[in-house]
PDB file of N, CA and C in Angstrom:
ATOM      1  N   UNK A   1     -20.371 -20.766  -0.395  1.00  0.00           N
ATOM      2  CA  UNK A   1     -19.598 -21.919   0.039  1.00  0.00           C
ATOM      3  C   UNK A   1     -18.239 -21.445   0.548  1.00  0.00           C
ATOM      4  N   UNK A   2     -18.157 -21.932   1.667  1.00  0.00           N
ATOM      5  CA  UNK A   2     -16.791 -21.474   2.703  1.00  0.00           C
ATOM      6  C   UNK A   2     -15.559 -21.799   1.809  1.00  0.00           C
ATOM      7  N   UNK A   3     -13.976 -21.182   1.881  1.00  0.00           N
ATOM      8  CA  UNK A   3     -12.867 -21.670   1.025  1.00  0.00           C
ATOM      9  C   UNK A   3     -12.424 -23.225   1.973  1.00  0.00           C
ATOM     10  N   UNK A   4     -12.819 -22.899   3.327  1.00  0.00           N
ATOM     11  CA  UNK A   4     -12.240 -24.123   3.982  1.00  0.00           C
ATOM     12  C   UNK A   4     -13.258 -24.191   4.813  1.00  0.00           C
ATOM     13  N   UNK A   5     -14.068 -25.481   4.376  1.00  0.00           N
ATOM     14  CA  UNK A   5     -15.733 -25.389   5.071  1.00  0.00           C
ATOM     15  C   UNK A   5     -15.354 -26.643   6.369  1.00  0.00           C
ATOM     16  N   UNK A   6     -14.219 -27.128   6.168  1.00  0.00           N
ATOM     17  CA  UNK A   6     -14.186 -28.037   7.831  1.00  0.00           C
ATOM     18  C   UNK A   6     -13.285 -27.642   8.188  1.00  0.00           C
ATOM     19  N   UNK A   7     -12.750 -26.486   8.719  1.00  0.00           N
ATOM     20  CA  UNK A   7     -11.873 -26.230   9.281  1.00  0.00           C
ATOM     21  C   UNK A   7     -11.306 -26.634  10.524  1.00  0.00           C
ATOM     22  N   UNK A   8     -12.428 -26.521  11.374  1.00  0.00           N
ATOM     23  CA  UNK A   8     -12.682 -27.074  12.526  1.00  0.00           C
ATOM     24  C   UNK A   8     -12.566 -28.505  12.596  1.00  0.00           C
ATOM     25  N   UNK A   9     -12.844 -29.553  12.118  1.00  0.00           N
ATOM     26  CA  UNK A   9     -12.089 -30.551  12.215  1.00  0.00           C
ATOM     27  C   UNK A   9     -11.446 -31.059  11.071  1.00  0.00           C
ATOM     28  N   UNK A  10     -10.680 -30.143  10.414  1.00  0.00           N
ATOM     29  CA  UNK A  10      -9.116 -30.686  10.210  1.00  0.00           C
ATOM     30  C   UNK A  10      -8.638 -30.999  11.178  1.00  0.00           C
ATOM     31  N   UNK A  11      -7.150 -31.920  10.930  1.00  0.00           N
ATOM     32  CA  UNK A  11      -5.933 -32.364  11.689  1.00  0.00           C
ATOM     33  C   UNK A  11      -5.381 -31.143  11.877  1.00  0.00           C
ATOM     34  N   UNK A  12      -4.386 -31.042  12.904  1.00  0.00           N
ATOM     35  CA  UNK A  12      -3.641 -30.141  13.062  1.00  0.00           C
ATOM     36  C   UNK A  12      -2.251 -30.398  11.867  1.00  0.00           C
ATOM     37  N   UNK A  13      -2.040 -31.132  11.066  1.00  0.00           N
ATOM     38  CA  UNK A  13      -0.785 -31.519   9.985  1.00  0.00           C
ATOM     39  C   UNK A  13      -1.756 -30.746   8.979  1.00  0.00           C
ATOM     40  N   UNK A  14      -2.926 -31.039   9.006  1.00  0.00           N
ATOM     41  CA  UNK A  14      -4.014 -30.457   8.095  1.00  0.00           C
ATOM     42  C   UNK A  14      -3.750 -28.640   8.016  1.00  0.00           C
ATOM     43  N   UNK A  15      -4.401 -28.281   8.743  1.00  0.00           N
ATOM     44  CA  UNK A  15      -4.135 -27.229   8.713  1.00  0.00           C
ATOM     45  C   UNK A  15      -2.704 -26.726   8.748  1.00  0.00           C
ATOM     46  N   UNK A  16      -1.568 -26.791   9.396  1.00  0.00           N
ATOM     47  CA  UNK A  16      -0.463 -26.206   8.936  1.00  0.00           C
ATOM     48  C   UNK A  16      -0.025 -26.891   8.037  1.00  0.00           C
ATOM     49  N   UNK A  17      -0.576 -27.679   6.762  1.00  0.00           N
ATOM     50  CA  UNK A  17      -0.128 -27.646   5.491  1.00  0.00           C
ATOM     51  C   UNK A  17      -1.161 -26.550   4.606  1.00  0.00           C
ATOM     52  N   UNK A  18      -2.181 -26.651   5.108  1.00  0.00           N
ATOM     53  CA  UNK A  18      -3.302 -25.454   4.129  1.00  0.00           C
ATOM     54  C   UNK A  18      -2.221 -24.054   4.279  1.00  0.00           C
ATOM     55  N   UNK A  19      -1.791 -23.558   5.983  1.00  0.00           N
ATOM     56  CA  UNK A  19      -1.057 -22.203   6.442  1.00  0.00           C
ATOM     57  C   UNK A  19       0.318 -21.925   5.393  1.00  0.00           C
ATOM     58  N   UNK A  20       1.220 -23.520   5.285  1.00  0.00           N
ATOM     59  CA  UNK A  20       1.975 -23.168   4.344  1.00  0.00           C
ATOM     60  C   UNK A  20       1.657 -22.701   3.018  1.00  0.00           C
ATOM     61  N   UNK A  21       0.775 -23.940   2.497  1.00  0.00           N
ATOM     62  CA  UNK A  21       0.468 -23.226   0.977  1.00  0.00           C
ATOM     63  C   UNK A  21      -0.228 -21.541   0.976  1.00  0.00           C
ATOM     64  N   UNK A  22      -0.714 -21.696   2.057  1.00  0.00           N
ATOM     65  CA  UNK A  22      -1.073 -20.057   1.850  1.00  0.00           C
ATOM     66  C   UNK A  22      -0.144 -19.102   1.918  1.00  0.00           C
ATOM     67  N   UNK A  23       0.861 -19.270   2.696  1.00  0.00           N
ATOM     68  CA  UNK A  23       1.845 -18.535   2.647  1.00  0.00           C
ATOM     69  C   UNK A  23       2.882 -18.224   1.796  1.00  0.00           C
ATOM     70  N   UNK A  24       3.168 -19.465   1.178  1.00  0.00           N
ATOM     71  CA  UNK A  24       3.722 -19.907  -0.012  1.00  0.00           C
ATOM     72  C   UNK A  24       3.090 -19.006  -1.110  1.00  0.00           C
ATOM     73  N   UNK A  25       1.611 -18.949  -1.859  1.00  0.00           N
ATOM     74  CA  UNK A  25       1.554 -18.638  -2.216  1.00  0.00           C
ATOM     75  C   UNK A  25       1.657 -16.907  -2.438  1.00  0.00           C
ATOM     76  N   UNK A  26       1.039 -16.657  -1.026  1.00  0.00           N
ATOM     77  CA  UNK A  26       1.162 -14.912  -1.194  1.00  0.00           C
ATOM     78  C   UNK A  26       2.818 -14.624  -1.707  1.00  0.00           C
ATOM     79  N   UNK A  27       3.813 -15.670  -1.124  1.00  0.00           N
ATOM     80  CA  UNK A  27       4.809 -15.301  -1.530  1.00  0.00           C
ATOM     81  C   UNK A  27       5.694 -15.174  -2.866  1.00  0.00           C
ATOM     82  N   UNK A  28       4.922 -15.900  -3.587  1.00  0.00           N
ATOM     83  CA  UNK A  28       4.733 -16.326  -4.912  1.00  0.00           C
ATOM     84  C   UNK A  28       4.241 -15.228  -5.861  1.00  0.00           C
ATOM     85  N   UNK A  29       2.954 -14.666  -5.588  1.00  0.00           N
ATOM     86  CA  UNK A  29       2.504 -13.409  -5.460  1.00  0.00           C
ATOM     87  C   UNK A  29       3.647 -12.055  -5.566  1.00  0.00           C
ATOM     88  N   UNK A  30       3.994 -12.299  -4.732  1.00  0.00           N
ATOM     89  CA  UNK A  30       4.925 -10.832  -3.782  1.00  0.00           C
ATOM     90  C   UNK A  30       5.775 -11.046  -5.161  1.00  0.00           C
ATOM     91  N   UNK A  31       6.668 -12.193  -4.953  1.00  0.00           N
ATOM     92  CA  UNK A  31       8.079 -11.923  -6.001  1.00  0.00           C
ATOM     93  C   UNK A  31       7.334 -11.924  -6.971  1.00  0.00           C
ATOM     94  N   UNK A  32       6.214 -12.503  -7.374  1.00  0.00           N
ATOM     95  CA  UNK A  32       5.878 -11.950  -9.162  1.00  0.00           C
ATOM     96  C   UNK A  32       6.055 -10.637  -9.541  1.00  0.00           C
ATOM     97  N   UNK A  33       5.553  -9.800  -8.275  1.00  0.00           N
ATOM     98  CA  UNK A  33       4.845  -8.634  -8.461  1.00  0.00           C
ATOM     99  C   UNK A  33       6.536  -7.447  -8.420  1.00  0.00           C
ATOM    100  N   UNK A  34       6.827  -7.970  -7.614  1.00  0.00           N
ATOM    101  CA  UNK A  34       8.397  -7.648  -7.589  1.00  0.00           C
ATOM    102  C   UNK A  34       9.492  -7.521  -8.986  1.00  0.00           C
ATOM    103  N   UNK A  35       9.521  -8.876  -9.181  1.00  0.00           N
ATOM    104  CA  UNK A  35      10.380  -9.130 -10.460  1.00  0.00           C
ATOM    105  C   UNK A  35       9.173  -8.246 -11.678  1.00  0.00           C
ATOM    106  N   UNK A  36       8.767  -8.219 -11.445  1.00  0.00           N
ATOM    107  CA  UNK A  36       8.028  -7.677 -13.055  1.00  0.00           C
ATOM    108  C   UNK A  36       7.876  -5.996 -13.038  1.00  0.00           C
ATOM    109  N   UNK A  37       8.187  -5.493 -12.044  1.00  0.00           N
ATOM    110  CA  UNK A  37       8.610  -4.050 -11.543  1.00  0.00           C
ATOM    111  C   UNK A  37      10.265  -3.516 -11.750  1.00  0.00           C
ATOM    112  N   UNK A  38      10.626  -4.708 -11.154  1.00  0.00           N
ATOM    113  CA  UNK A  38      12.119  -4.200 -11.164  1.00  0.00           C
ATOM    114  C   UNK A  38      12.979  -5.097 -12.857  1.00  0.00           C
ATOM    115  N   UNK A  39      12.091  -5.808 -13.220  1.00  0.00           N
ATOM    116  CA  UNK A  39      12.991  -6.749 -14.280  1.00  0.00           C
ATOM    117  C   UNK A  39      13.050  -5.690 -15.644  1.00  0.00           C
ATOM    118  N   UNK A  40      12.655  -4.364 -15.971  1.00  0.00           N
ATOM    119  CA  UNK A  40      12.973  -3.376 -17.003  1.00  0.00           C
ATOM    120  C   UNK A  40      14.464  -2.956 -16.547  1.00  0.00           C
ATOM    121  N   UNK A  41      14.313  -2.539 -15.186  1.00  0.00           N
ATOM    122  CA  UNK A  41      15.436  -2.023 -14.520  1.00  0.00           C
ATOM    123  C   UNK A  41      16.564  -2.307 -14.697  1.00  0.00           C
ATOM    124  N   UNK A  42      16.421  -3.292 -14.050  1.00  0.00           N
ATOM    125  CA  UNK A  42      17.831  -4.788 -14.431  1.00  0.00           C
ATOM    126  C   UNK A  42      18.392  -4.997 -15.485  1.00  0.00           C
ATOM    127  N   UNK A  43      17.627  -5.206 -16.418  1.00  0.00           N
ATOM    128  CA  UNK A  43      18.021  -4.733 -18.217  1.00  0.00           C
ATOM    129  C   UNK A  43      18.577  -3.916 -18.466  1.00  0.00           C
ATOM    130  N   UNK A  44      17.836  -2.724 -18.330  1.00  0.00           N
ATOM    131  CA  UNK A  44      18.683  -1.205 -18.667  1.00  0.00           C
ATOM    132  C   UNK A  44      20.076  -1.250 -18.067  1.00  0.00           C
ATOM    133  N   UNK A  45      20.065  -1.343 -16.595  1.00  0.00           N
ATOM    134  CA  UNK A  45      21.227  -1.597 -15.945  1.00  0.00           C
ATOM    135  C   UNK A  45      22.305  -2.183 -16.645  1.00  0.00           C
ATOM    136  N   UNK A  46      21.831  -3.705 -17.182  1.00  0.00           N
ATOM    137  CA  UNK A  46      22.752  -4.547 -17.504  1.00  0.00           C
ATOM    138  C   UNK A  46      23.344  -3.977 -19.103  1.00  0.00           C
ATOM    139  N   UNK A  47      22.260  -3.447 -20.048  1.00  0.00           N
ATOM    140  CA  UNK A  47      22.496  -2.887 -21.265  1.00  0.00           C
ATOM    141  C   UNK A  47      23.876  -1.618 -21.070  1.00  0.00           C
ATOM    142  N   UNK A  48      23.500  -0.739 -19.836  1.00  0.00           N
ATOM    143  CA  UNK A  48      24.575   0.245 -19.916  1.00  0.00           C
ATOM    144  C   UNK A  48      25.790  -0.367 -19.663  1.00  0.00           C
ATOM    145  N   UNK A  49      25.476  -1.222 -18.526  1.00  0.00           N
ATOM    146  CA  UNK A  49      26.981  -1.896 -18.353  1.00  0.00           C
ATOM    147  C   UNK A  49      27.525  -2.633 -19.508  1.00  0.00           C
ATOM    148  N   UNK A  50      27.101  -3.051 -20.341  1.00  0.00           N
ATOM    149  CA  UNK A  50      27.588  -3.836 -21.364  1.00  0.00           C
ATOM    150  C   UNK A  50      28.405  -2.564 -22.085  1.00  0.00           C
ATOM    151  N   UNK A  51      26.989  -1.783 -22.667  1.00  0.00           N
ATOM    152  CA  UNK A  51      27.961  -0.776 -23.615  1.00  0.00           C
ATOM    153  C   UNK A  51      28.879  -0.071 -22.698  1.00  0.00           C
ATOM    154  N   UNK A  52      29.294   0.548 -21.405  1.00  0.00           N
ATOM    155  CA  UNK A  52      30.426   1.014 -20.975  1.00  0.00           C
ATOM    156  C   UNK A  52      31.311   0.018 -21.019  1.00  0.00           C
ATOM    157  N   UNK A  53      31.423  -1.442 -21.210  1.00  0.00           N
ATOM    158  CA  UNK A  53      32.858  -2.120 -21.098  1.00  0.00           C
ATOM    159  C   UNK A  53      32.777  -2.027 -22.238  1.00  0.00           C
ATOM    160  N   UNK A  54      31.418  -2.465 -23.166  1.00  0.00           N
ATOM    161  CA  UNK A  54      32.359  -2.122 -24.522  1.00  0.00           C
ATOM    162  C   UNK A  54      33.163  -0.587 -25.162  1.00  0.00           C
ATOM    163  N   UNK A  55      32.819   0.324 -24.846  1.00  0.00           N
ATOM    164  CA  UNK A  55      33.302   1.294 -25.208  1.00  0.00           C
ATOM    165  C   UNK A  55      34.808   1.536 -24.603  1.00  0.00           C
ATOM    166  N   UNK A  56      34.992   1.008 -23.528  1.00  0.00           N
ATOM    167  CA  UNK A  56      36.173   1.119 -22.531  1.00  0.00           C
ATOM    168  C   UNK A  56      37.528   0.358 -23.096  1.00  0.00           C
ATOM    169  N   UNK A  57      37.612  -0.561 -24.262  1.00  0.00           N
ATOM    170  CA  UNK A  57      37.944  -1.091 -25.049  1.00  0.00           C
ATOM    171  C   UNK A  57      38.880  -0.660 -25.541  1.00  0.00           C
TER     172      UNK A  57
END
């Protein structure tokens, strides 16, 4: 069974609302995949910076 079995006659509002959500989603996708790579990083980052102002004291 096709993901979009009338494609062909959808509306044209039809289809560029299916194009957004698709796009939408890959993008949704992307930053998940993003933030959950770089969000250890960011931490550590933020942890050193903490303890260098605190030590700077």
């Amino acid at each position: 069974m096709p993901l979009l079995p009338r494609w062909r006659f959808m509306t044209d509002e039809a289809k560029a609302l299916t194009k957004r959500v698709a796009v939408s989603a890959v993008a949704l996708v992307l930053a998940a995949l993003l933030l959950r790579t770089l969000l250890p990083w960011m931490l550590l980052v933020l942890v050193v910076w903490g303890l260098w102002r605190w030590t700077r004291r």
